[in-house]
Protein backbone atom coordinates (compact mmCIF):
# COMPACT_ATOMS: atom_id res chain seq x y z
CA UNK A 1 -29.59 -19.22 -6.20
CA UNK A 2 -26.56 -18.17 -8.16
CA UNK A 3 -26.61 -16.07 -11.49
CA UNK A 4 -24.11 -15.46 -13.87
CA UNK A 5 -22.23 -12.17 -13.42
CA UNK A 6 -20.98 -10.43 -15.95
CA UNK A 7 -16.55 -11.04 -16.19
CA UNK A 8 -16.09 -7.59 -15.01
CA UNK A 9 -16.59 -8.39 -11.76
CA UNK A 10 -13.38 -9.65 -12.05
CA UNK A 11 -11.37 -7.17 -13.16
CA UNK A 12 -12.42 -4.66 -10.80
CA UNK A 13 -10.79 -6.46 -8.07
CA UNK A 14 -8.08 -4.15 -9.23
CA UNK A 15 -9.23 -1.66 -8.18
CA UNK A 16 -10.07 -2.90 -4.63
CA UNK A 17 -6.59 -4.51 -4.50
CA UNK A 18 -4.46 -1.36 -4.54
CA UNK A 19 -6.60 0.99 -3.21
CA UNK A 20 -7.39 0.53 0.45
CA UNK A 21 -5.59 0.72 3.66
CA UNK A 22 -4.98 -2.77 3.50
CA UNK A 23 -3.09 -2.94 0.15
CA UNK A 24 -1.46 0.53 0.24
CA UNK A 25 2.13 -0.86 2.32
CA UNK A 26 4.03 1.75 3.94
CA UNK A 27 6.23 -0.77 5.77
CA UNK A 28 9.48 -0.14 3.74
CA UNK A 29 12.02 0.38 6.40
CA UNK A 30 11.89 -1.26 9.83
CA UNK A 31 13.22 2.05 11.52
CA UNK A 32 10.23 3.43 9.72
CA UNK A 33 7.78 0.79 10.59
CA UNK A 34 8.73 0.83 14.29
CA UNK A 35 8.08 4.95 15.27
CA UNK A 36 4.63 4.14 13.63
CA UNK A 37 5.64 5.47 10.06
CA UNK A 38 5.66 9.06 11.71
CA UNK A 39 9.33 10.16 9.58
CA UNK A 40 8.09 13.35 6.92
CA UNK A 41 10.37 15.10 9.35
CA UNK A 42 12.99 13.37 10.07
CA UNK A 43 14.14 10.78 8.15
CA UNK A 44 17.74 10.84 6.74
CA UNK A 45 18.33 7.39 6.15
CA UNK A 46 18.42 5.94 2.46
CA UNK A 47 14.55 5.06 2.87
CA UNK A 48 13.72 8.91 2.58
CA UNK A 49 14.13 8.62 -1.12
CA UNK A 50 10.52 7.25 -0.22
CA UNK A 51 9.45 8.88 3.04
CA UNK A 52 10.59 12.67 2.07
CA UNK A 53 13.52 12.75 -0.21
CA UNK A 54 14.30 16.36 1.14
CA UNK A 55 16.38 14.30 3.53
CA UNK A 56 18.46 11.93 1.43
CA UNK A 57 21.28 15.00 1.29
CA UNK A 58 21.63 15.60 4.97
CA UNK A 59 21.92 11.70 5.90
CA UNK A 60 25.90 11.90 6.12
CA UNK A 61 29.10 11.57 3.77
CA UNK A 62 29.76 8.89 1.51
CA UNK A 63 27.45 5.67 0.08
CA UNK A 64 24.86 4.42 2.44
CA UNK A 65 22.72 1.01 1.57
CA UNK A 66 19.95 -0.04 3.41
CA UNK A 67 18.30 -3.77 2.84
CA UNK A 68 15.83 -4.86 4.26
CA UNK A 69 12.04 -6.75 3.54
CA UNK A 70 8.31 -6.62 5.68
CA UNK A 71 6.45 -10.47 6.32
CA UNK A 72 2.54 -9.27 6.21
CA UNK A 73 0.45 -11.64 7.22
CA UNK A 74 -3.16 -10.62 6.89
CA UNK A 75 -6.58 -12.19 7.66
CA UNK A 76 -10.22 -11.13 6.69
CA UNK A 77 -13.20 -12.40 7.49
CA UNK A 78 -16.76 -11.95 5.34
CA UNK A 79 -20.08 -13.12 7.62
CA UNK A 80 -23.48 -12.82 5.92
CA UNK A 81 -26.51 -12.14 7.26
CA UNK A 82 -27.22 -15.57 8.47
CA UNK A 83 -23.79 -15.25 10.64
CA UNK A 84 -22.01 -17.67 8.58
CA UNK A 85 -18.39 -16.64 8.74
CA UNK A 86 -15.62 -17.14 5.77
CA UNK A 87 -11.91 -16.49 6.09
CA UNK A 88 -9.42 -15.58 3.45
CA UNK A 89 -6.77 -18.27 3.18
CA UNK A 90 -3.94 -16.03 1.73
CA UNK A 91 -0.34 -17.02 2.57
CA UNK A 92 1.96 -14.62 3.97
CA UNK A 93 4.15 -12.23 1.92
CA UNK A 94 7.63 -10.95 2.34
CA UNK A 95 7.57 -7.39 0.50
CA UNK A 96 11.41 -6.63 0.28
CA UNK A 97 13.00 -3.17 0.05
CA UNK A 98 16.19 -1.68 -1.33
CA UNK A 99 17.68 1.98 -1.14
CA UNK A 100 21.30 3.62 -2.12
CA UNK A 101 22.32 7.32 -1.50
CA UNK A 102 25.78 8.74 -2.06
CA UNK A 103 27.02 12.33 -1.19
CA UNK A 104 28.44 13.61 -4.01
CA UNK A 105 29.36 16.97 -2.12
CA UNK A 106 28.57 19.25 0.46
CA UNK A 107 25.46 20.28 -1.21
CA UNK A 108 24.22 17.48 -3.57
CA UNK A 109 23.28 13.47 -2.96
CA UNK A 110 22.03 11.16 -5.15
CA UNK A 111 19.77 8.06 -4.64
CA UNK A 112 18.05 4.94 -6.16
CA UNK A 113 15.28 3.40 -4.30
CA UNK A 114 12.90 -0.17 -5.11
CA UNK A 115 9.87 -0.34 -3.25
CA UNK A 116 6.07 -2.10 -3.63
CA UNK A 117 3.54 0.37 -2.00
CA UNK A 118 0.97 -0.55 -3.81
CA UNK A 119 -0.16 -4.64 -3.86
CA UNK A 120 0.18 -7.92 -1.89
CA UNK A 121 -2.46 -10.82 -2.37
CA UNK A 122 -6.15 -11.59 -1.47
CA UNK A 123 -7.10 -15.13 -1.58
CA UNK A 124 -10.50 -16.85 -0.79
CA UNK A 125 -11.77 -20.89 -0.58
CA UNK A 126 -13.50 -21.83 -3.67
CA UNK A 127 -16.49 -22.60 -1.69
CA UNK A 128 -16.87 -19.00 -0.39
CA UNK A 129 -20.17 -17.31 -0.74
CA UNK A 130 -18.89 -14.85 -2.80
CA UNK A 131 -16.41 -17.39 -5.30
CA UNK A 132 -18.21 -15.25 -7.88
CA UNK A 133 -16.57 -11.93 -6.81
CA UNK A 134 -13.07 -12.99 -6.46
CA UNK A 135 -11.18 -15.98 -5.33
CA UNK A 136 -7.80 -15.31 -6.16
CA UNK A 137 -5.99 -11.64 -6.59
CA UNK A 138 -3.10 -10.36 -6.85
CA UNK A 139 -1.68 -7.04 -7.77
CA UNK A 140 2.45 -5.77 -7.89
CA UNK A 141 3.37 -2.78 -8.23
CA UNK A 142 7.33 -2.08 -8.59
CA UNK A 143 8.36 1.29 -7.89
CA UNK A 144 12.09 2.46 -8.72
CA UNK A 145 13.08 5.85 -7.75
CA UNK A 146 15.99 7.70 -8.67
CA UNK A 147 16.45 10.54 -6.62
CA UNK A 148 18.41 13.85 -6.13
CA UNK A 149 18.37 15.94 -2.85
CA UNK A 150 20.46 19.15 -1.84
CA UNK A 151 21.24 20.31 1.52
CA UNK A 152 20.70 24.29 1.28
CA UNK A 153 22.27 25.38 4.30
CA UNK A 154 24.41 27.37 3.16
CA UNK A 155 21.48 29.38 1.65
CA UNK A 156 18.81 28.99 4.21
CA UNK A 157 20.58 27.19 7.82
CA UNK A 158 18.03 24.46 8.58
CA UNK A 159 16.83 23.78 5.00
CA UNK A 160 17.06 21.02 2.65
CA UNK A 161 15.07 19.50 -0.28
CA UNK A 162 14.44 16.47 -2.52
CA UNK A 163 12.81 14.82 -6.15
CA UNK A 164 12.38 11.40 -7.64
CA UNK A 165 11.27 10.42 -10.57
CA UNK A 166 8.69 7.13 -9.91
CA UNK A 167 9.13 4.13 -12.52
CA UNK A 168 6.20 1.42 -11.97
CA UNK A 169 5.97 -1.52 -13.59
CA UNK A 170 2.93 -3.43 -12.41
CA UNK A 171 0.97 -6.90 -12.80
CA UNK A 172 -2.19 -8.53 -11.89
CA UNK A 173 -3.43 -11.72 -11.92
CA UNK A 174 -7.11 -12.58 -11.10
CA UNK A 175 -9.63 -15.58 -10.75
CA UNK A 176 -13.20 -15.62 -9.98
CA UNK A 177 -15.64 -18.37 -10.23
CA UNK A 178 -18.45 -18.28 -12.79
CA UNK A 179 -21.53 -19.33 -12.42
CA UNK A 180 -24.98 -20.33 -14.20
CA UNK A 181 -28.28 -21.15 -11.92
CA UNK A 182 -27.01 -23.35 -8.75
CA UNK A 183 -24.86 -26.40 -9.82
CA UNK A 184 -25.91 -28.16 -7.15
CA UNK A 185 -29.28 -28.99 -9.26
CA UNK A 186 -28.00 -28.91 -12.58
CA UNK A 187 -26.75 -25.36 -13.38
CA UNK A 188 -23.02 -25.19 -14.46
CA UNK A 189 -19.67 -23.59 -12.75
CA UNK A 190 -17.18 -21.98 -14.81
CA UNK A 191 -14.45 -19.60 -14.43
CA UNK A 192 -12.72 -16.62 -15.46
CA UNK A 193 -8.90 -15.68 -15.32
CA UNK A 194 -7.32 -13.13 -16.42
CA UNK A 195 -3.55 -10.95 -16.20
CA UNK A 196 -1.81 -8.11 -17.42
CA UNK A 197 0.97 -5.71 -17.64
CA UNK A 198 1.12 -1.94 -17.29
CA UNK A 199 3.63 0.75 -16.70
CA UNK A 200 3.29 4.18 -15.34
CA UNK A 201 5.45 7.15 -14.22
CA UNK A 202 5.23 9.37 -11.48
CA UNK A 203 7.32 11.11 -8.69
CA UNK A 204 7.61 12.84 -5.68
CA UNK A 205 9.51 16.01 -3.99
CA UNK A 206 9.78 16.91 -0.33
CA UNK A 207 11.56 19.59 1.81
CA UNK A 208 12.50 19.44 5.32
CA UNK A 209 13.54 22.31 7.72
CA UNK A 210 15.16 21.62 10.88
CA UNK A 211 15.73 25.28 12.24
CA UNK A 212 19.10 26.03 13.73
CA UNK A 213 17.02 28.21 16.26
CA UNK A 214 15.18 25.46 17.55
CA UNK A 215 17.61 22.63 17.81
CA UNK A 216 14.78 20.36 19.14
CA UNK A 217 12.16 21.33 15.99
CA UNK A 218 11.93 19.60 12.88
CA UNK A 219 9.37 19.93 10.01
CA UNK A 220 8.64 18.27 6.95
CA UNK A 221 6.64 17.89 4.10
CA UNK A 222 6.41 15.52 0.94
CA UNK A 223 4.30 15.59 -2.08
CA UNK A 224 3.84 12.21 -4.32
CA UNK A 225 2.00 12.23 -7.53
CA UNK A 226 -0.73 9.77 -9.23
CA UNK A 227 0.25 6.96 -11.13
CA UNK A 228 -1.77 6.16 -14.43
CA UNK A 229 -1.42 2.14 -15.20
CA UNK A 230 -3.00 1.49 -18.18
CA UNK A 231 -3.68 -2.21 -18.10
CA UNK A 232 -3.45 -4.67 -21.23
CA UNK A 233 -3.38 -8.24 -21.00
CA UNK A 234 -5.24 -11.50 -21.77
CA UNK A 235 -8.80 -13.21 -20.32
CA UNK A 236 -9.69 -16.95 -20.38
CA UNK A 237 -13.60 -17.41 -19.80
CA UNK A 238 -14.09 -21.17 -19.34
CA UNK A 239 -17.99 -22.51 -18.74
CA UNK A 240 -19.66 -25.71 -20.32
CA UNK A 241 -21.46 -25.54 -23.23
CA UNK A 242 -24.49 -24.11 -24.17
CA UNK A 243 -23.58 -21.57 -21.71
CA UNK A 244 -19.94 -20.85 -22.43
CA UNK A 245 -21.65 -18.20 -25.90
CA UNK A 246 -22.76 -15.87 -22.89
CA UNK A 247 -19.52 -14.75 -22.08
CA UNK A 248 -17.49 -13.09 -23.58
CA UNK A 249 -14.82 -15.09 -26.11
CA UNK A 250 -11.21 -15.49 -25.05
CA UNK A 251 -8.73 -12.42 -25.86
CA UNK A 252 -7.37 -9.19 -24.68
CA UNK A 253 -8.56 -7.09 -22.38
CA UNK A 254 -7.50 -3.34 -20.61
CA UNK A 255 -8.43 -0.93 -17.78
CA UNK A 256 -6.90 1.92 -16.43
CA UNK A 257 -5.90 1.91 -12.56
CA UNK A 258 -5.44 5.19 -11.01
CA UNK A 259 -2.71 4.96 -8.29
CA UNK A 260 -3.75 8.29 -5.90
CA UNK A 261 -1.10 10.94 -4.92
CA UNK A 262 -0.88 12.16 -1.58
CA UNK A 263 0.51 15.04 0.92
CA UNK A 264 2.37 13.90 3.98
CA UNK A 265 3.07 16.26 6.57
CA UNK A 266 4.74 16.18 9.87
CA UNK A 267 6.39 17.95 12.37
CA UNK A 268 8.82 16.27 15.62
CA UNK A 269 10.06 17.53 18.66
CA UNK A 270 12.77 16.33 21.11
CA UNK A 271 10.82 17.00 24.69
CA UNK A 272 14.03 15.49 26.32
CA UNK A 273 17.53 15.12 25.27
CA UNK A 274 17.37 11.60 23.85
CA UNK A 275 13.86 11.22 23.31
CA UNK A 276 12.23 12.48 20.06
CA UNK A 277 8.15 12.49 18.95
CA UNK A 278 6.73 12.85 15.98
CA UNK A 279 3.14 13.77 14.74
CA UNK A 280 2.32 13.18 10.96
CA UNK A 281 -1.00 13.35 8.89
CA UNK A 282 -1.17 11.76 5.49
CA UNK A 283 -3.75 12.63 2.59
CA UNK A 284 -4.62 10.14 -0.22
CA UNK A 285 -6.71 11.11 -3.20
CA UNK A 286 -8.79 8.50 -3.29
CA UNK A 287 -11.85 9.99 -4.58
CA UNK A 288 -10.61 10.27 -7.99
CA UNK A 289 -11.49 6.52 -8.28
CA UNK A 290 -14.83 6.69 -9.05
CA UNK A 291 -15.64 3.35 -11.55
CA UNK A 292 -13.12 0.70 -13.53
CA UNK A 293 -14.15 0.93 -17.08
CA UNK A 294 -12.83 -2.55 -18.57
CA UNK A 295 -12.36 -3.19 -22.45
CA UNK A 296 -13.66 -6.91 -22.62
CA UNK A 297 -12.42 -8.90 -26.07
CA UNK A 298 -15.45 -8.30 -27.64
CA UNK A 299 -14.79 -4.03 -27.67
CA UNK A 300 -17.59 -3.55 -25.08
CA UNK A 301 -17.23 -1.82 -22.13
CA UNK A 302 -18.03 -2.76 -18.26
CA UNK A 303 -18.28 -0.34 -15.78
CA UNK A 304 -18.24 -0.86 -11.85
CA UNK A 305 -18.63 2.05 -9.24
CA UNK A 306 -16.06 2.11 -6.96
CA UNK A 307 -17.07 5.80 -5.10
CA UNK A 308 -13.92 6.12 -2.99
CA UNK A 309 -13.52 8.66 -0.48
CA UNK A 310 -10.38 10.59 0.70
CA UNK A 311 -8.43 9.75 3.65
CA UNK A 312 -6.51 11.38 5.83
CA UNK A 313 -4.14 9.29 8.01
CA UNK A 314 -2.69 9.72 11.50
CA UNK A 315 1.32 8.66 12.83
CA UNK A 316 2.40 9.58 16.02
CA UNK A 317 5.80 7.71 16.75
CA UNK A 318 8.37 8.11 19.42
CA UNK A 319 11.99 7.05 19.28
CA UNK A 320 14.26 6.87 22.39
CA UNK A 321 17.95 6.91 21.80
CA UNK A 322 20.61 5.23 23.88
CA UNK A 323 23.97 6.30 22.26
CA UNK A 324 26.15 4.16 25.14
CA UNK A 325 24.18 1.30 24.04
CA UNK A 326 24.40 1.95 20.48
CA UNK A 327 20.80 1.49 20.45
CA UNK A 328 17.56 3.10 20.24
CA UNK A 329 13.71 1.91 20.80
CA UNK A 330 10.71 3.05 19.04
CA UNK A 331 6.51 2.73 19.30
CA UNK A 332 3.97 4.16 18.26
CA UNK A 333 0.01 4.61 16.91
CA UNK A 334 -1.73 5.09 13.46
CA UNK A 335 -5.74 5.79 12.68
CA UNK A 336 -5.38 4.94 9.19
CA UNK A 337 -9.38 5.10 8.06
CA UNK A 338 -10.50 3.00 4.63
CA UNK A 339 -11.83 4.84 1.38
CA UNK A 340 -13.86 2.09 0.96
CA UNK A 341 -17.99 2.80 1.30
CA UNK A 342 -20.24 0.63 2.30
CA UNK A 343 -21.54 0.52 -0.39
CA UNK A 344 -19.20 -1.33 -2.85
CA UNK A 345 -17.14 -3.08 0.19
CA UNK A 346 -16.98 -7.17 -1.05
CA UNK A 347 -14.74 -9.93 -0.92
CA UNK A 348 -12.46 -8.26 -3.48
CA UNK A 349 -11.29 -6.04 -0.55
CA UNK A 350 -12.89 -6.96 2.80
CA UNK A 351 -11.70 -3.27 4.74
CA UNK A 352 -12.63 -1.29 7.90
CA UNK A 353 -10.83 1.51 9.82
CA UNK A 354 -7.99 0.71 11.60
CA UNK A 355 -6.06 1.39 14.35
CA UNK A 356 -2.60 0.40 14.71
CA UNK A 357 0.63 -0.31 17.27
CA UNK A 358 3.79 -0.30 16.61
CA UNK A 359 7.45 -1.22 18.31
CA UNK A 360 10.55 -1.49 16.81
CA UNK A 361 14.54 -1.04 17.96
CA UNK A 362 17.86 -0.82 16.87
CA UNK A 363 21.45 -1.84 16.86
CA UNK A 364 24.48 -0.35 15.53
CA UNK A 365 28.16 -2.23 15.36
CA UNK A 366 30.48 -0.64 13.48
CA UNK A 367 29.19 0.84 10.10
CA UNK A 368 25.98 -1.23 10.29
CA UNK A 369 22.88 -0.36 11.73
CA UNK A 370 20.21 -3.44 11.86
CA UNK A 371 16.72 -2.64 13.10
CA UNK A 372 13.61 -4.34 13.63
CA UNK A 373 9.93 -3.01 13.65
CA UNK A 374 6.49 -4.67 14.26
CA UNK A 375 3.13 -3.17 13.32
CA UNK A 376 -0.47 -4.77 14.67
CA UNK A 377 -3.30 -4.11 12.55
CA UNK A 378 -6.24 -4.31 15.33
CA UNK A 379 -9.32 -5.85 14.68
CA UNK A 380 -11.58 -3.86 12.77
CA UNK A 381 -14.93 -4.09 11.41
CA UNK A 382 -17.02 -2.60 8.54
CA UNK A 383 -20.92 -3.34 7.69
CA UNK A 384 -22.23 -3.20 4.23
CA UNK A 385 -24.65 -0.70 3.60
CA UNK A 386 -28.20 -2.12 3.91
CA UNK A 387 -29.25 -0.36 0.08
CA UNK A 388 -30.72 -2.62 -2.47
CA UNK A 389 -27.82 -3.88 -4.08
CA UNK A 390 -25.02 -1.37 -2.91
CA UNK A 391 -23.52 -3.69 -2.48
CA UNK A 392 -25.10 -7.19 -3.40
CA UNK A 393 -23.57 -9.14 -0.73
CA UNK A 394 -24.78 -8.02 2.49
CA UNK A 395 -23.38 -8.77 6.15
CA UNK A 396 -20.06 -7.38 8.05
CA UNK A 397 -16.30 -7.91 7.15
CA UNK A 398 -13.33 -7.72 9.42
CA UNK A 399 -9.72 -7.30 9.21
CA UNK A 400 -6.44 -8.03 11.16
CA UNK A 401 -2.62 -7.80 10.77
CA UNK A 402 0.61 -8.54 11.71
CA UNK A 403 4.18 -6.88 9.92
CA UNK A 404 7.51 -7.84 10.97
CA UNK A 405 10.34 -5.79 9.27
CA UNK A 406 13.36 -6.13 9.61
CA UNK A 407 16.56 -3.83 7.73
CA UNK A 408 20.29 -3.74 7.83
CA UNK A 409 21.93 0.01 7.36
CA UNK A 410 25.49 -0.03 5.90
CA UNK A 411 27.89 2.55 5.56
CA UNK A 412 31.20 2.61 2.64
């Protein structure tokens, strides 16, 4: 038997959208991508601006741009109780990526960088068992970072460090079906969709030290803020008559979406000449999001518990150079667990922990460096809890992935 649910069902899908393993994208640089994400220490390449800007000023002389763009494609599958299965049908998505440093001196570099860590798509048939929870979702998050970094060794040998300033534009569109009793014998099927806007600031610092001691040591560590998105936008409830009065009418609508900061740290070590491996661990505050509180047109308030938990994630990449080659191959691992309980897990983010491979390699020619990395999300499962109605919709949900990134390096 279906019910009508209350709209703000809906809207928090935002929530579950940006913040879970599967919708937090590190994938923003296909050298990156390819050692496993495992670069706190190490990275010197424009995409630091992102990874630890403490290394955007030791990255060479002059203007480096890097290009580049990830194709995710994603499944996940919801079965109930009764072991009938349902798979999302989202598309793929191409998440593209853009970075610029320039050495201004021996000190001081500058950088701009666009990224989308936090988003993508979740898309489910209109005949799924849970239409009612979300059908269609999708959340963007644009973040442009200027940046500033200083190598210091002239100060302390070994040591540099790094700050951006995090502009994010975002959008979201939803969809969810709406119903009243089963229309199958005579209830009615409605739906609700709704978008919005929101902007937020934040930023980020890091500081690497690569002591001159220890030629084959390298540390770093990187600190990124929260990001407040304060949500306004428009909902259209449509139902038949007499049942369309229930909602609530047409008209604006806000939330608040809490985009969690996190502490990356890592540290590599060459164990051979041309072979380097890095170990990192990644925390995300996740436990700050607790509920979405939604402002429906009417001025009342919804409230849905969310209950994240923390997460701490694992890299451990390896890159193998082959300087006569001008080339180099990568690979490597990442336990990246969900903050998602068990129970609120639903279609609006089906989630599990994860364990993930990675390979990637390079080519340089001339100034350019192009670079290719591939990342296997294995699959994972997660059960709903069994407690009355945390969550409603009981049964198991599992998750897969495949990212192919690819990036061109240029030096002027």
């Amino acid at each position: 038997m279906h019910t009508l649910r209350n709209s703000f069902t809906l809207l928090a899908a935002l929530g579950g959208v940006a913040s879970a393993n599967g919708f937090f994208i590190n994938e923003h640089d296909a050298k990156v991508t390819g050692r496993a994400g495992a670069v706190t220490a190490t990275d010197a390449d424009p995409s630091a601006i992102v990874f630890n800007p403490g290394g955007i000023a030791i990255g060479g002389e002059g203007t480096h741009i890097s290009i580049g763009g990830a194709l995710i494609v994603a499944k996940g599958t919801y079965t109930d109780t009764m072991n009938n299965s349902t798979d999302t049908d989202s598309g793929p998505a191409v998440v593209p990526q853009l970075f610029v440093t320039h050495k201004l001196n021996d000190m001081v570099a500058i950088g701009v960088g666009f990224h989308l860590p936090f988003g993508l798509a979740l898309s489910w048939p209109d005949d799924s068992p849970q239409a009612d929870v979300s059908t269609d979702s999708a959340l963007r998050t644009y973040y442009i970072t200027p940046a500033v970094g200083v190598d210091l060794k002239k100060q302390v040998p070994g040591l540099s460090a790094g700050a951006g300033i995090d502009l994010v534009p975002a959008t979201v569109e939803l969809k969810q079906k709406l119903f009243f009793g089963d229309p199958s014998a005579g209830g009615a099927e409605g739906q609700a969709t709704l978008g919005g806007q929101a902007f937020g600031v934040g930023g980020r610092v890091g500081v690497m030290y690569h002591p001159p001691t220890v030629p084959q040591l390298k540390t770093g560590i990187m600190y990124r803020t929260a990001v407040h998105l304060n949500f306004s936008g428009s909902g259209d409830f449509d139902m038949a008559d007499p049942y369309r009065e229930q909602l609530p009418p047409d008209g604006d609508i806000s939330t608040t979406l809490h985009l969690p900061m996190a502490i990356a740290g890592g540290v590599a070590y060459s164990v051979m000449p041309k072979l380097e491996i890095e170990a990192d661990a990644v925390w995300q505050d996740w436990s700050t999001f607790k509920t979405i509180d939604i402002t429906l047109p009417d001025g009342t308030h919804q409230v849905s518990p969310q209950d994240y938990s923390d997460t701490v994630t694992v890299r451990v990449g390896a890159e193998y150079a082959m300087p006569e080659q001008h080339a180099a191959v990568r690979a490597g691992y990442i336990y990246d667990p969900t903050p998602v309980p068990s129970t609120t897990i639903s279609a609006r983010l089906p989630d599990a922990n994860r364990n993930d491979i990675t390979l990637g390699g390079s080519y340089s020619f001339g100034n350019y460096d192009l670079s290719l990395g591939l990342l296997a999300v294995l699959p994972s499962k997660k059960t709903a809890s069994d407690k009355l109605y945390q969550p409603v919709y009981k049964g198991e949900y599992e998750v897969s992935a495949f990212v192919a990134s690819l990036g061109l390096i240029g030096k002027l």
